[in-house]
Protein backbone atom coordinates (compact mmCIF):
# COMPACT_ATOMS: atom_id res chain seq x y z
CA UNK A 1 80.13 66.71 104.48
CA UNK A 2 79.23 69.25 101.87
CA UNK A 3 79.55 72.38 103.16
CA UNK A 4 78.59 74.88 100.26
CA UNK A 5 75.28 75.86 98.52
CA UNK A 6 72.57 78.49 97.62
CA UNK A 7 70.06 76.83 100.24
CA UNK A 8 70.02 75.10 103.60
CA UNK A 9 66.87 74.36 105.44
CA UNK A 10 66.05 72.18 108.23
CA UNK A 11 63.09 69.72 107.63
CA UNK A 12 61.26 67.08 110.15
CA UNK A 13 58.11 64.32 109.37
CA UNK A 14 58.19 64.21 113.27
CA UNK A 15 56.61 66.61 114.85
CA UNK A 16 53.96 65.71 116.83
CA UNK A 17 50.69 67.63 116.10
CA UNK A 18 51.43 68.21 112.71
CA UNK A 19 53.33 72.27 114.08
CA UNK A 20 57.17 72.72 114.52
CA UNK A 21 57.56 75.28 117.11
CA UNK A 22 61.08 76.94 116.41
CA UNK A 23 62.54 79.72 118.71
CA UNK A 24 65.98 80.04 116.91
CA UNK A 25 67.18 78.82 113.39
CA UNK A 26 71.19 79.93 112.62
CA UNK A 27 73.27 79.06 109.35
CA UNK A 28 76.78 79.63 110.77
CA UNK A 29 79.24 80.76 108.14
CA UNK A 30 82.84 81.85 108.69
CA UNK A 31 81.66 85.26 108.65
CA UNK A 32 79.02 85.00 111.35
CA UNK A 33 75.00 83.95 110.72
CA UNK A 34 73.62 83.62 107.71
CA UNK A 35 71.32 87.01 107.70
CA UNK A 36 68.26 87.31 105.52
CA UNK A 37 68.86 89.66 102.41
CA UNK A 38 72.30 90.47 103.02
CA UNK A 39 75.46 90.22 100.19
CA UNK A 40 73.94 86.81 99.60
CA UNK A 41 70.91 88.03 98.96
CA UNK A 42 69.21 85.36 100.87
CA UNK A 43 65.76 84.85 101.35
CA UNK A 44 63.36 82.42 103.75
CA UNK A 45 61.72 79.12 102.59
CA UNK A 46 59.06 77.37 104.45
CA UNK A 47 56.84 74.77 104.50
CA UNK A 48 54.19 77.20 106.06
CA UNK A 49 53.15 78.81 109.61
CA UNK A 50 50.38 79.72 111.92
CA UNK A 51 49.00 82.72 112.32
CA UNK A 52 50.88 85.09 114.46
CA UNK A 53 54.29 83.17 114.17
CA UNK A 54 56.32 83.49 110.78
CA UNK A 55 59.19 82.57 109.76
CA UNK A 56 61.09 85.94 110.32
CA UNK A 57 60.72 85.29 114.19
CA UNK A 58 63.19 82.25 114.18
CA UNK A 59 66.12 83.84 112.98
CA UNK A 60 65.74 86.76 115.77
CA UNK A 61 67.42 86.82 119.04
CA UNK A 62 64.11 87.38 120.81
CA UNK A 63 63.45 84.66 122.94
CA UNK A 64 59.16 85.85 122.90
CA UNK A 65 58.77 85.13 119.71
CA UNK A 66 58.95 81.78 117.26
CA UNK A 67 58.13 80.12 114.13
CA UNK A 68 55.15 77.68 113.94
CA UNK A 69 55.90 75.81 111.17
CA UNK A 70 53.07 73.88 109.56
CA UNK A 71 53.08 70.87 107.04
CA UNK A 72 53.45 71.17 103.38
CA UNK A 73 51.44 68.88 100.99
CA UNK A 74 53.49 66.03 101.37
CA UNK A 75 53.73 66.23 105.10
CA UNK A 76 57.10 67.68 105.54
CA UNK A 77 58.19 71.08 107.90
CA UNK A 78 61.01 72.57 106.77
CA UNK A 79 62.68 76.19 107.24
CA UNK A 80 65.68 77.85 105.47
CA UNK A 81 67.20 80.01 103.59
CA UNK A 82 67.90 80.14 99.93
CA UNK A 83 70.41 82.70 98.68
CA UNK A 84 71.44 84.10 95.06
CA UNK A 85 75.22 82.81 95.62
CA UNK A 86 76.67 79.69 97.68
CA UNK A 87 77.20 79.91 101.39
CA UNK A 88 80.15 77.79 103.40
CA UNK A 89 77.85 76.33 106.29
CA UNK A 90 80.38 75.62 109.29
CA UNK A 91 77.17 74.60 111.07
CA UNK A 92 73.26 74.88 111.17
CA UNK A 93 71.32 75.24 114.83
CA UNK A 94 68.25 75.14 115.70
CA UNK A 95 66.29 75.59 119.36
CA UNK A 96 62.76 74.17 119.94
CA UNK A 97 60.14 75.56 122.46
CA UNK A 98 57.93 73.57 124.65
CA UNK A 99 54.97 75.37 123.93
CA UNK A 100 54.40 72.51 121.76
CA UNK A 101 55.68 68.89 121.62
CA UNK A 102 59.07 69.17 120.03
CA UNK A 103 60.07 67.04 116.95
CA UNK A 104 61.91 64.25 117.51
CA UNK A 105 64.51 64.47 114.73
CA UNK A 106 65.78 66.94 112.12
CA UNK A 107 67.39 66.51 108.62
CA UNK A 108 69.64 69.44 107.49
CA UNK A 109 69.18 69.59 103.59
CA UNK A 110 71.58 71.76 101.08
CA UNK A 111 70.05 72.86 97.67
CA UNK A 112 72.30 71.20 94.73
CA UNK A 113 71.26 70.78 90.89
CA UNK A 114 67.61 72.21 91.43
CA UNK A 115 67.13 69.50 94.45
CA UNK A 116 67.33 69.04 98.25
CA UNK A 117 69.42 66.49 98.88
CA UNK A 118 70.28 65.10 103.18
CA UNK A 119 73.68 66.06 104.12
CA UNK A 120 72.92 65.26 108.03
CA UNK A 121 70.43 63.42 109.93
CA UNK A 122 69.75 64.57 114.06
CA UNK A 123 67.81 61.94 116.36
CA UNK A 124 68.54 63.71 119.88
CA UNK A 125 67.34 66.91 119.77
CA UNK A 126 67.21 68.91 123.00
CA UNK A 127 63.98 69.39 124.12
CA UNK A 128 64.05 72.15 126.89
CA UNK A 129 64.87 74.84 124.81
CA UNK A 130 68.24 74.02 124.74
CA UNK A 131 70.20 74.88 121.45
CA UNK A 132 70.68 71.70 118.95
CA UNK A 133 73.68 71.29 116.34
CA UNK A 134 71.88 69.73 113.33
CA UNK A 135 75.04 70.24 111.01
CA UNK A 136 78.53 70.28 111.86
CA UNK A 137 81.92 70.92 109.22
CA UNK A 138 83.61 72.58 111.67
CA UNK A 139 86.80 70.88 113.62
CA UNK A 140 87.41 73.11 116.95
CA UNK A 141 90.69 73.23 118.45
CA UNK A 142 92.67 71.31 121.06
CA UNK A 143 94.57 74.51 121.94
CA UNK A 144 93.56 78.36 122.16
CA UNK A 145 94.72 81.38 122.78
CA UNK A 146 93.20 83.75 125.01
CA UNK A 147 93.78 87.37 124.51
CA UNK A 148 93.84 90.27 127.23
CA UNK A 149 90.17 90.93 128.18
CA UNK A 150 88.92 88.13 126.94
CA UNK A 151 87.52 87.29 130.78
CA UNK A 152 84.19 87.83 132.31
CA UNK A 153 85.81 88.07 135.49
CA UNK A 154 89.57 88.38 135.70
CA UNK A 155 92.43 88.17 132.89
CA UNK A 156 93.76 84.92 132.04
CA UNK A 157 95.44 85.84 128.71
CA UNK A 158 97.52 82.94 127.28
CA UNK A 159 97.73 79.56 125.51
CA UNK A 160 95.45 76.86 126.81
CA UNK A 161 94.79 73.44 125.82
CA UNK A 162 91.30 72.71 126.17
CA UNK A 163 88.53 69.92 125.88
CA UNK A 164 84.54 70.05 125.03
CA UNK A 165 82.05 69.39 127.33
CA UNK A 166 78.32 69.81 127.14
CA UNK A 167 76.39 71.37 129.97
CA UNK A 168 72.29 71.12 128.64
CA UNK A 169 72.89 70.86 125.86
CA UNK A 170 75.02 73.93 125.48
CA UNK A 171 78.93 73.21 124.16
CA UNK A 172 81.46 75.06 125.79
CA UNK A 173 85.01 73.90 127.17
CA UNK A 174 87.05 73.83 129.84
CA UNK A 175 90.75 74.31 130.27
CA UNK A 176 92.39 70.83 130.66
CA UNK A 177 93.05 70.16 134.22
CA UNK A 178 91.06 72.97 135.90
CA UNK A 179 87.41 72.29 136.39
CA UNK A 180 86.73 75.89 137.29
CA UNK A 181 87.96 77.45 133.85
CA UNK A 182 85.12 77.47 131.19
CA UNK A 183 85.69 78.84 128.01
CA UNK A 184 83.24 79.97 125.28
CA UNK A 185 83.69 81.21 121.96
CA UNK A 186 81.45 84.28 121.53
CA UNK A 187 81.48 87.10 118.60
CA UNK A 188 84.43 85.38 117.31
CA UNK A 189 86.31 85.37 120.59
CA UNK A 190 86.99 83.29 122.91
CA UNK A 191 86.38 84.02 126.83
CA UNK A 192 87.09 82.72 130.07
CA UNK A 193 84.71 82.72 133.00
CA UNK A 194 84.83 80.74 136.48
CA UNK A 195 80.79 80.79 136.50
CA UNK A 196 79.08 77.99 134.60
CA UNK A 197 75.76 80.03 134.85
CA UNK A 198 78.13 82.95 133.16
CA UNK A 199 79.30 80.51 130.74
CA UNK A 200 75.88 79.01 130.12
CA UNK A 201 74.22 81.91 129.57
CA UNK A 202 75.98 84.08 127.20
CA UNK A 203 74.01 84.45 124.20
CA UNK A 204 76.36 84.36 121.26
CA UNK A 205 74.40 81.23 119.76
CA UNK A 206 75.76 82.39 115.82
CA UNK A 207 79.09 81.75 117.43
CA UNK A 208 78.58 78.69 118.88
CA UNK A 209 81.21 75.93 118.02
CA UNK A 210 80.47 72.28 118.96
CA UNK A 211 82.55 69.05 119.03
């Protein structure tokens, strides 16, 4: 898919009660989460909010706060970011909250010519606050290689061939042939931990690379 343009925003027709509730909204680029302002200068579009909830809350890591997006004019909640040069999107998440029916299915749009145009569609997004790849140009690899430290626990430094799994929703990986080895990639890192719960719950969601 197309992976580079001034905008990307995430839009739905689905949500039920006419409000997106949004905890989390990343733009992963190779150099880490698309930021607001920043050397891209990039600034937030909306469709609208509530009161109380804008759109700054949904690209913070603070889990008490969210976006409640609201409807534009033609029915549509969207939320994005449109910067003054192109970005290389390696992937777009997106976390829901069930304070509120969550939407069914999300669109990922890119900005080209003066127009939104679809460059991928979701239909399962997680619905217990679990973290949802809506966009994905990003390939991750077979084999790694883990450096000293990189271990919640113990050292395991090496080369590894891994696979992808998927524990609620989350992506992580294992090393082939040993159940008890999961591996995350986290501030451009990758770790090893023998605790699922360790490997669940490490929140480096701008580093988060799917399969």
């Amino acid at each position: 898919p197309q992976s580079h343009s001034v905008g990307w925003r995430v839009v739905t027709s689905t949500a039920p009660r006419k409000k997106w509730m949004l905890a989390y909204l990343a733009v992963v680029t190779p150099e880490g989460n698309l930021d607001v302002g920043g050397k891209h200068g990039c600034r937030i579009v909306e469709s609208g909010h509530d009161s109380g909830s804008p759109p700054e809350d949904a690209f913070s890591q603070n889990k008490s706060t969210l976006w409640g997006g609201l409807p534009d004019s033609t029915g549509l909640i969207y939320l994005g970011l449109m910067c003054d040069s192109p970005v290389q999107a390696l992937e777009v998440i997106l976390r829901q909250t069930t304070k509120n029916e969550p939407a069914l299915m999300a669109t990922t749009q890119a900005f080209f010519n003066g127009v939104w145009i679809d460059v991928a569609a979701a239909s399962d997004l997680q619905r217990d606050e679990s973290y949802s790849v809506v966009f994905q140009n990003w390939v991750p690899p077979r084999r790694i290689k883990i450096s000293e430290g990189a271990s919640r626990s113990h050292e395991h430094s090496g080369s590894y061939d891994i696979q992808p799994i998927r524990i609620h929703g989350r992506r992580v990986w294992q090393k082939t042939g040993h159940e008890r080895w999961w591996i995350v990639y986290c501030d451009r890192r990758w770790y090893v931990t023998p605790s699922v719960q360790d490997a669940q719950g490490m929140m480096c969601v701008g580093d988060l690379r799917s399969s």
